[in-house]
PDB file of N, CA and C in Angstrom:
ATOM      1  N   UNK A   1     -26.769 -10.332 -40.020  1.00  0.00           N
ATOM      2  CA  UNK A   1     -26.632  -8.888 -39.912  1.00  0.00           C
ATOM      3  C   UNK A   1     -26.754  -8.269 -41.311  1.00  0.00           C
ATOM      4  N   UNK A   2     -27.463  -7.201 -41.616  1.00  0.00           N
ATOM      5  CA  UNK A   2     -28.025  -6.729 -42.668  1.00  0.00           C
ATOM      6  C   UNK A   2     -27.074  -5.931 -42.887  1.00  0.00           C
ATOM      7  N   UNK A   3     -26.412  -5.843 -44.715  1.00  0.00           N
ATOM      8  CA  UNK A   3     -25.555  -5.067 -44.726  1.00  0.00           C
ATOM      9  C   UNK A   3     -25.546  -3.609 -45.092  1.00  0.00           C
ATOM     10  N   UNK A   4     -25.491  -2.531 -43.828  1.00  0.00           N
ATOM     11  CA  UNK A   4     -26.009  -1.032 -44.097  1.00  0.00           C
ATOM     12  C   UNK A   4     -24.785  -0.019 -44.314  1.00  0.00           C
ATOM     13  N   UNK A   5     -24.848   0.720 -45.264  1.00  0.00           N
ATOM     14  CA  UNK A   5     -24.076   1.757 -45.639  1.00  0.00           C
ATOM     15  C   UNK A   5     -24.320   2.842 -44.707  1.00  0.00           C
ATOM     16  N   UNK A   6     -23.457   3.130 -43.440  1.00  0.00           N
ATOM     17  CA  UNK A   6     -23.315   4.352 -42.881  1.00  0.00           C
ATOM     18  C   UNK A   6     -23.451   5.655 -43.599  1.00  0.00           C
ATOM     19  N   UNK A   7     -22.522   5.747 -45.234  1.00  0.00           N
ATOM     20  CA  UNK A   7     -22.112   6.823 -45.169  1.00  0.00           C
ATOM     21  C   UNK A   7     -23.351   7.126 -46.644  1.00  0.00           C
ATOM     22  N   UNK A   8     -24.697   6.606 -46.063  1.00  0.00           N
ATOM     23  CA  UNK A   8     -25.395   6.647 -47.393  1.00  0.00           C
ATOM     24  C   UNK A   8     -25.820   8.176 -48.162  1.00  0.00           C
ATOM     25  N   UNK A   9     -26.116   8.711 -46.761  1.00  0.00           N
ATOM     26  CA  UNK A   9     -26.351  10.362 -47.464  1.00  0.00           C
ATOM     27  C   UNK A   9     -24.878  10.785 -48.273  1.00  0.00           C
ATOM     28  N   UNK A  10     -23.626  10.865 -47.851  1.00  0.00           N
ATOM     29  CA  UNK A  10     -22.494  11.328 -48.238  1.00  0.00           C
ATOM     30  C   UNK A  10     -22.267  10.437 -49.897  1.00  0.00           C
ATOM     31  N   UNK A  11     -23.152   9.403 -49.741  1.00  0.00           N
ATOM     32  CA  UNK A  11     -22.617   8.606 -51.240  1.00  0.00           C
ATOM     33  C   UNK A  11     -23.975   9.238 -52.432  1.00  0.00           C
ATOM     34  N   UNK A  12     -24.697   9.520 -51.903  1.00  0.00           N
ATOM     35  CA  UNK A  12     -25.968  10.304 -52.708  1.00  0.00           C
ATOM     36  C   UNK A  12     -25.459  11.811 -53.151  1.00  0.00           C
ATOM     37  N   UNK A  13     -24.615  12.278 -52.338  1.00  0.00           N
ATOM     38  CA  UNK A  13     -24.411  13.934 -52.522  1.00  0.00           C
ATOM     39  C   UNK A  13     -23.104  13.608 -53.700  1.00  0.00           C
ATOM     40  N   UNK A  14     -22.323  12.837 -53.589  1.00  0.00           N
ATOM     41  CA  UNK A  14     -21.134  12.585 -54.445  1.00  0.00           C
ATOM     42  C   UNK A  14     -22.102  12.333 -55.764  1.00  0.00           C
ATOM     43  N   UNK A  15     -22.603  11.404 -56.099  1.00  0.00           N
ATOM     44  CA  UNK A  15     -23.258  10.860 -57.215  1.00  0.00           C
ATOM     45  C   UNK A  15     -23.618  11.642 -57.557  1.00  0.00           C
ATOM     46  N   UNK A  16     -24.507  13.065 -56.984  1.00  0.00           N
ATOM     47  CA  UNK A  16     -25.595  14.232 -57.597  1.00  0.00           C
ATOM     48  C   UNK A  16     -24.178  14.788 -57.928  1.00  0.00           C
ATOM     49  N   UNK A  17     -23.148  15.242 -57.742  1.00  0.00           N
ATOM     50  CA  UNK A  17     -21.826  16.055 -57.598  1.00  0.00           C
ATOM     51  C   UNK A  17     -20.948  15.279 -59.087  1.00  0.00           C
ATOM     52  N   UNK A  18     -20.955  14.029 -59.137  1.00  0.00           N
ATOM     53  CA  UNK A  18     -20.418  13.784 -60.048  1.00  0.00           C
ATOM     54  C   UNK A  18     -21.100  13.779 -61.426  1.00  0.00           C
ATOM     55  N   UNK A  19     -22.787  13.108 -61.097  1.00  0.00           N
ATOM     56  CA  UNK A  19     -23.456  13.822 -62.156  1.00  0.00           C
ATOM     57  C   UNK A  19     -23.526  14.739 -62.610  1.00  0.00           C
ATOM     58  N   UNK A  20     -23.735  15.676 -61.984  1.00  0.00           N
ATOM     59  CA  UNK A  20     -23.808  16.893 -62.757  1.00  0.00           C
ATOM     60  C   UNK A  20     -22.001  17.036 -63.157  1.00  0.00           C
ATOM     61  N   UNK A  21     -21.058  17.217 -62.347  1.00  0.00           N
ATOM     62  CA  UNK A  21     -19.804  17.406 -63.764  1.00  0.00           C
ATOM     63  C   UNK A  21     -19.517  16.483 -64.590  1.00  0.00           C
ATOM     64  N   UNK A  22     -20.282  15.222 -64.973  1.00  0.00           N
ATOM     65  CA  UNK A  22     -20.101  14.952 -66.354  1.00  0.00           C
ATOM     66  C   UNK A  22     -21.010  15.275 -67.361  1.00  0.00           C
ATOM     67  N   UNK A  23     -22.391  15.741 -67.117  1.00  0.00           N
ATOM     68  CA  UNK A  23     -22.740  16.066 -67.269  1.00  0.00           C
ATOM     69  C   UNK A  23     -22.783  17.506 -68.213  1.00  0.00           C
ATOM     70  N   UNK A  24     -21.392  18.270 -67.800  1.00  0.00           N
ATOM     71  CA  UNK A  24     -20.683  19.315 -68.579  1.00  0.00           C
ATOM     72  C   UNK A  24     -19.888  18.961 -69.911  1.00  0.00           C
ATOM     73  N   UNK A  25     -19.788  17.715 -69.840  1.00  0.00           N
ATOM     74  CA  UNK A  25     -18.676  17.108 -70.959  1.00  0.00           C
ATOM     75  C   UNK A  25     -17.573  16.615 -70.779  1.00  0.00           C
ATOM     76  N   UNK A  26     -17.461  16.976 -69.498  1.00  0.00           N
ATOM     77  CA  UNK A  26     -16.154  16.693 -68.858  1.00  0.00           C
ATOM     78  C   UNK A  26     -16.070  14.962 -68.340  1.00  0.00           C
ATOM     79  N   UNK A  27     -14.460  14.788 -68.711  1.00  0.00           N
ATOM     80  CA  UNK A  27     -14.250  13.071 -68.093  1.00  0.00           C
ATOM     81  C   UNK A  27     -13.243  13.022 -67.203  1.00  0.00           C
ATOM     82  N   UNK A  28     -14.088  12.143 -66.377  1.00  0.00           N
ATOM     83  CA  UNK A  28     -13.288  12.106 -64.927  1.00  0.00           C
ATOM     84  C   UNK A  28     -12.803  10.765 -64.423  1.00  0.00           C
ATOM     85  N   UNK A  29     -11.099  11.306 -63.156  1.00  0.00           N
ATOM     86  CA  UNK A  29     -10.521   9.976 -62.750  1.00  0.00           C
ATOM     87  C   UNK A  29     -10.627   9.691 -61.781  1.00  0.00           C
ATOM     88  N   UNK A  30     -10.295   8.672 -61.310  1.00  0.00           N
ATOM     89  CA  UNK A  30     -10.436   8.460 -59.414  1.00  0.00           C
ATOM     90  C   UNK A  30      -9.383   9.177 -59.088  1.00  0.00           C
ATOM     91  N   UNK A  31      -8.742   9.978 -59.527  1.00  0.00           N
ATOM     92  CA  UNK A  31      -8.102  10.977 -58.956  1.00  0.00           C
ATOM     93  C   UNK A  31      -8.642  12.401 -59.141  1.00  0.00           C
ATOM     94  N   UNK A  32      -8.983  12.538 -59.840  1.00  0.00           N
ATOM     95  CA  UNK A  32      -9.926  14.058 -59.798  1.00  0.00           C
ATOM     96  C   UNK A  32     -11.096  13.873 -58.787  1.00  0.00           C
ATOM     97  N   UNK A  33     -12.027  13.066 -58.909  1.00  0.00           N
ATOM     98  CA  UNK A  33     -13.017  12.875 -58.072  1.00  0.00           C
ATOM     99  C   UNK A  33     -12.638  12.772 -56.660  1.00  0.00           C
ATOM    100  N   UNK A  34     -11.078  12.257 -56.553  1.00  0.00           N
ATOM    101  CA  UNK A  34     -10.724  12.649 -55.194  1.00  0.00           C
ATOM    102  C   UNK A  34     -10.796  14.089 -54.528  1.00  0.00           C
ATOM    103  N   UNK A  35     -10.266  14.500 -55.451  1.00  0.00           N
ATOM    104  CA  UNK A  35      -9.742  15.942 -55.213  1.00  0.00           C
ATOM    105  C   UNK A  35     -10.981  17.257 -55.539  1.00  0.00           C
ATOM    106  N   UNK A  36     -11.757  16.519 -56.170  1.00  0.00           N
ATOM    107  CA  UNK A  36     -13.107  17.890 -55.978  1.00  0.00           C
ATOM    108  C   UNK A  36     -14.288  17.482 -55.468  1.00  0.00           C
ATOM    109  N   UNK A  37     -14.249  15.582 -55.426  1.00  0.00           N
ATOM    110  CA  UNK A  37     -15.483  15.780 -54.536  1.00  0.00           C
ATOM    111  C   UNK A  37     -15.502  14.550 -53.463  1.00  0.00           C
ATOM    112  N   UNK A  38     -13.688  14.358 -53.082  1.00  0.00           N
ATOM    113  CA  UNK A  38     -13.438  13.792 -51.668  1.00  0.00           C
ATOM    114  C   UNK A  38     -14.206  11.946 -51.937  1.00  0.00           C
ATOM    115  N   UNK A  39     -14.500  11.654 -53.266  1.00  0.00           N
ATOM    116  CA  UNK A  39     -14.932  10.639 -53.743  1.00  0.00           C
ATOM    117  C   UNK A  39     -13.483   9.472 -53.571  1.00  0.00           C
ATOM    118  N   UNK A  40     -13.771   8.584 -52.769  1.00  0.00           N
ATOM    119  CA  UNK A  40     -12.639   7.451 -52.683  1.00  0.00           C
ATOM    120  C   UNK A  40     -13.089   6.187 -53.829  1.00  0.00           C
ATOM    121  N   UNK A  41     -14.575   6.332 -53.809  1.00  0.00           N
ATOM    122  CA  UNK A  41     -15.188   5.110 -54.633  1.00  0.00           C
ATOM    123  C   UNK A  41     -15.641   5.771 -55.993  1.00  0.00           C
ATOM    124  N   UNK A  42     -14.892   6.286 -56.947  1.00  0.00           N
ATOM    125  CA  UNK A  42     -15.092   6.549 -58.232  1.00  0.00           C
ATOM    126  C   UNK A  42     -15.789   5.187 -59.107  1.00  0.00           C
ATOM    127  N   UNK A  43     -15.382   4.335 -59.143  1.00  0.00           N
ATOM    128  CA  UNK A  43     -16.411   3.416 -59.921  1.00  0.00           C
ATOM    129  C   UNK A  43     -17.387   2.628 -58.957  1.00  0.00           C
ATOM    130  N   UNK A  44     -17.367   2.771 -57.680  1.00  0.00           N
ATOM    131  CA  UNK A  44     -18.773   2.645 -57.208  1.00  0.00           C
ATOM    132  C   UNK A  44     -19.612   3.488 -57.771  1.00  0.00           C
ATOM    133  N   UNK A  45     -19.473   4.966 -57.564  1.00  0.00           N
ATOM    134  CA  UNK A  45     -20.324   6.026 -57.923  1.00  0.00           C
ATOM    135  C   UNK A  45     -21.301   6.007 -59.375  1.00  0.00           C
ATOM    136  N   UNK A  46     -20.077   5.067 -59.894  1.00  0.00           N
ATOM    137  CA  UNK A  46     -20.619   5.289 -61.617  1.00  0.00           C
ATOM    138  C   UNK A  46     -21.349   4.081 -61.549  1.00  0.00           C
ATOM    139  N   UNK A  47     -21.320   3.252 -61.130  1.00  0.00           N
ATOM    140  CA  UNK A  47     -21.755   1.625 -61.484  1.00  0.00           C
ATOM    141  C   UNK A  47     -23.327   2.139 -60.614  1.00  0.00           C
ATOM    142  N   UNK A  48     -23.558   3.034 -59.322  1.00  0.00           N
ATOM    143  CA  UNK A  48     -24.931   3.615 -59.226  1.00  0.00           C
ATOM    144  C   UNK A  48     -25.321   4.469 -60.018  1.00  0.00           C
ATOM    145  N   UNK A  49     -24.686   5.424 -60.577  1.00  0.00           N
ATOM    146  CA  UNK A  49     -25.566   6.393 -61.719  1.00  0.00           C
ATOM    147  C   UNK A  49     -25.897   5.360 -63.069  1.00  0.00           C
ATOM    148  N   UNK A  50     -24.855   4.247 -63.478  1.00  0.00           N
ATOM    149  CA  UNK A  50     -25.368   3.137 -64.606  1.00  0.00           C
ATOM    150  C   UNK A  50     -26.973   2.658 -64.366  1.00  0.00           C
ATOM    151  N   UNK A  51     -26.537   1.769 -63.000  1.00  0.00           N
ATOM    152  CA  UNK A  51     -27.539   1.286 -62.717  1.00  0.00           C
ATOM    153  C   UNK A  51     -29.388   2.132 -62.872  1.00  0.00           C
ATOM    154  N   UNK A  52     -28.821   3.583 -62.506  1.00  0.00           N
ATOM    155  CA  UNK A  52     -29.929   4.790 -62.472  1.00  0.00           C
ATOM    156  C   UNK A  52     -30.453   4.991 -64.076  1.00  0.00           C
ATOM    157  N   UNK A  53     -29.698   4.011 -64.773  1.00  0.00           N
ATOM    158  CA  UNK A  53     -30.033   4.335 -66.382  1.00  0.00           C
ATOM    159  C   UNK A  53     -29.069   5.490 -67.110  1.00  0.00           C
ATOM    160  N   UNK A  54     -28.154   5.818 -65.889  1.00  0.00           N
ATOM    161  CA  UNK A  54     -27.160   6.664 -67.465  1.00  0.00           C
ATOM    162  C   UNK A  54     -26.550   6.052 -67.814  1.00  0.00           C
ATOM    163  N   UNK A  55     -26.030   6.590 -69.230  1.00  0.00           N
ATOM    164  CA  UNK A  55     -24.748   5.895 -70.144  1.00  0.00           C
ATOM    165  C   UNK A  55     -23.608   6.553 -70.193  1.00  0.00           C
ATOM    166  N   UNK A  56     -22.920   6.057 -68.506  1.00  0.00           N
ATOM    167  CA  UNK A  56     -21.467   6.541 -68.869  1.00  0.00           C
ATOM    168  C   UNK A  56     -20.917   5.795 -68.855  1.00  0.00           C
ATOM    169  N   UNK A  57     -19.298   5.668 -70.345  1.00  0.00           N
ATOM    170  CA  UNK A  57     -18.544   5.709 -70.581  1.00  0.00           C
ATOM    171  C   UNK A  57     -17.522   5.577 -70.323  1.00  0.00           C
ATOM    172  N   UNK A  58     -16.639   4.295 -70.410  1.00  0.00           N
ATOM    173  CA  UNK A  58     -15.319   4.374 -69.924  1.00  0.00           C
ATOM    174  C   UNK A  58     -14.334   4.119 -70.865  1.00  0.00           C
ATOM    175  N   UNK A  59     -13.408   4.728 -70.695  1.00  0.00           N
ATOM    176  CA  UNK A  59     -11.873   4.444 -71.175  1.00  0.00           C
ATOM    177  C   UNK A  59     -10.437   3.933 -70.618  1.00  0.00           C
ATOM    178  N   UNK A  60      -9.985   3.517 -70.582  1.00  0.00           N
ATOM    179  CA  UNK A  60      -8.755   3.285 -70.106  1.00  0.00           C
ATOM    180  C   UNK A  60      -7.454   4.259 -70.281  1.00  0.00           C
ATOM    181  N   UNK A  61      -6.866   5.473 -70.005  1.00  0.00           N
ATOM    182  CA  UNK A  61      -6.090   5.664 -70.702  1.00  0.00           C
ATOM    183  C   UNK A  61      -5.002   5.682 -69.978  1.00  0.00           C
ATOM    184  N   UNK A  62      -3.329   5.931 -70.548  1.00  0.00           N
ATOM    185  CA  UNK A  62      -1.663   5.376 -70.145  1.00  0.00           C
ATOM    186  C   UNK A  62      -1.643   7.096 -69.858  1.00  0.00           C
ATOM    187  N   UNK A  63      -1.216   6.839 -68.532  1.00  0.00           N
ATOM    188  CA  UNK A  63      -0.445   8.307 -67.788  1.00  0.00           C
ATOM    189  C   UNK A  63       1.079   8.423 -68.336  1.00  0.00           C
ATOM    190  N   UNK A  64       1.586  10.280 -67.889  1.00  0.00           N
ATOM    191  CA  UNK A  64       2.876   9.638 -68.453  1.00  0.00           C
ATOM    192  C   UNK A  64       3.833   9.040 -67.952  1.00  0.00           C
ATOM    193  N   UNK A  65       3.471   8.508 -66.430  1.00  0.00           N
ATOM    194  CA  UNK A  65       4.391   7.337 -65.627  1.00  0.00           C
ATOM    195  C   UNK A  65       4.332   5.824 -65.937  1.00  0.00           C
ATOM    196  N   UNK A  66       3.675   5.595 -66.934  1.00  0.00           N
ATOM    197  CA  UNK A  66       2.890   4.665 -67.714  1.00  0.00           C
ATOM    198  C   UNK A  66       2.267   3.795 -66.801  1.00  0.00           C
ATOM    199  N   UNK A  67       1.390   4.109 -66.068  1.00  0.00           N
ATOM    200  CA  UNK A  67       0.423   3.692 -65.305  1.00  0.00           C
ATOM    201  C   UNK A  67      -0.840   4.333 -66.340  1.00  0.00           C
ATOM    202  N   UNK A  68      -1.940   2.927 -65.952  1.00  0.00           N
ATOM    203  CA  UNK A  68      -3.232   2.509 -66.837  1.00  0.00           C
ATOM    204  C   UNK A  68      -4.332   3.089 -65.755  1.00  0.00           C
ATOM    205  N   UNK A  69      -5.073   4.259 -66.199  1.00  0.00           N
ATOM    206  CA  UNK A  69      -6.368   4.370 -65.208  1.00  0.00           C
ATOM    207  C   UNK A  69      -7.607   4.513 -66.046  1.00  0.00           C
ATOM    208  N   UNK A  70      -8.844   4.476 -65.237  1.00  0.00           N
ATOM    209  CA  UNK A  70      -9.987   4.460 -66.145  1.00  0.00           C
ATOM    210  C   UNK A  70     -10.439   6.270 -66.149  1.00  0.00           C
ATOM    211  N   UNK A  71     -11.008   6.556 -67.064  1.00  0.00           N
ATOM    212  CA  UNK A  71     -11.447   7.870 -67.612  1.00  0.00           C
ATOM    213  C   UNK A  71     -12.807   7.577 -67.808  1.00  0.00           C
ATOM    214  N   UNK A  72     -13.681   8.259 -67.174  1.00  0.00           N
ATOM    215  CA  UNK A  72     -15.148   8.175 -67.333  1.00  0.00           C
ATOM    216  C   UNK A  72     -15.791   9.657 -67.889  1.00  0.00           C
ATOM    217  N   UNK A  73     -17.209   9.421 -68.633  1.00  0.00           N
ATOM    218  CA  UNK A  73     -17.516  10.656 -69.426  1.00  0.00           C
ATOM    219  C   UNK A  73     -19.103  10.109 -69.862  1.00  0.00           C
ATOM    220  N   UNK A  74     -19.608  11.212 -70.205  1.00  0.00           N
ATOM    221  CA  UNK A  74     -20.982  10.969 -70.213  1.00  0.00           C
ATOM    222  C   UNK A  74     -20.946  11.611 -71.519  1.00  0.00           C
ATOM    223  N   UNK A  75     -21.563  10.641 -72.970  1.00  0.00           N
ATOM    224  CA  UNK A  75     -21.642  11.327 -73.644  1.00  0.00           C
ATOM    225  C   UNK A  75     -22.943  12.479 -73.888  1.00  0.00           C
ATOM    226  N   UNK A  76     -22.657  13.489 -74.440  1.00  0.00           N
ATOM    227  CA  UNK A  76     -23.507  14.685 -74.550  1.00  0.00           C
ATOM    228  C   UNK A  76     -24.955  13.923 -74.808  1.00  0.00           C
ATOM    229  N   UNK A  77     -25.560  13.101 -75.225  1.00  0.00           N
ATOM    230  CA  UNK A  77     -26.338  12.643 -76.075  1.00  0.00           C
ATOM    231  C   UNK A  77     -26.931  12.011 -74.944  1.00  0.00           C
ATOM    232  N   UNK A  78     -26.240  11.282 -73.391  1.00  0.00           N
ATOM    233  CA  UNK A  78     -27.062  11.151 -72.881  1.00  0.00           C
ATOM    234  C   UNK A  78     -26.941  12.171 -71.577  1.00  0.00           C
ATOM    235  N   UNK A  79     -26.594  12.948 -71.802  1.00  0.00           N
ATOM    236  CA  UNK A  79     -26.717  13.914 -70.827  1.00  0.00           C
ATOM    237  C   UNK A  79     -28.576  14.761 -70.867  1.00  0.00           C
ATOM    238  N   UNK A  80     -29.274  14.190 -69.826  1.00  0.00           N
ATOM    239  CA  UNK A  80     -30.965  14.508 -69.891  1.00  0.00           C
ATOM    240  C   UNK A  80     -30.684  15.969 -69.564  1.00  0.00           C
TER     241      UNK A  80
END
């Protein structure tokens, strides 16, 4: 059985959605991406725009509950 992504249009509209706001300068978490663009798979999303040839960026940074999340960002330079 061939393995097919149901929700393939909905994962194309997120990716164009997250591209373009990093694209602004802005760096984003799997919690923001929840919350503006209903994105559950934040580093799926990015590991397809990588693959697409951009260079985004990750960080790790400590919340102040000291929980560790990743911070993603596109630097200006490769923003086409």
């Amino acid at each position: 059985m061939a393995n097919v992504n149901l929700n393939e249009n909905e994962c194309q509209s997120q990716k164009k959605q997250i591209l373009a706001y990093l694209k602004t300068g802005k760096s984003l978490t799997q919690l923001e991406a929840l919350y503006k663009f209903g994105c559950f798979r934040l580093a799926a999303r990015v590991c397809e725009l990588r693959n697409d040839g951009w260079g985004i960026k990750s960080e790790s940074i400590k919340l102040d509950n000291g929980k560790i999340v990743s911070s993603y960002r596109l630097p200006l330079a490769n923003a086409k």
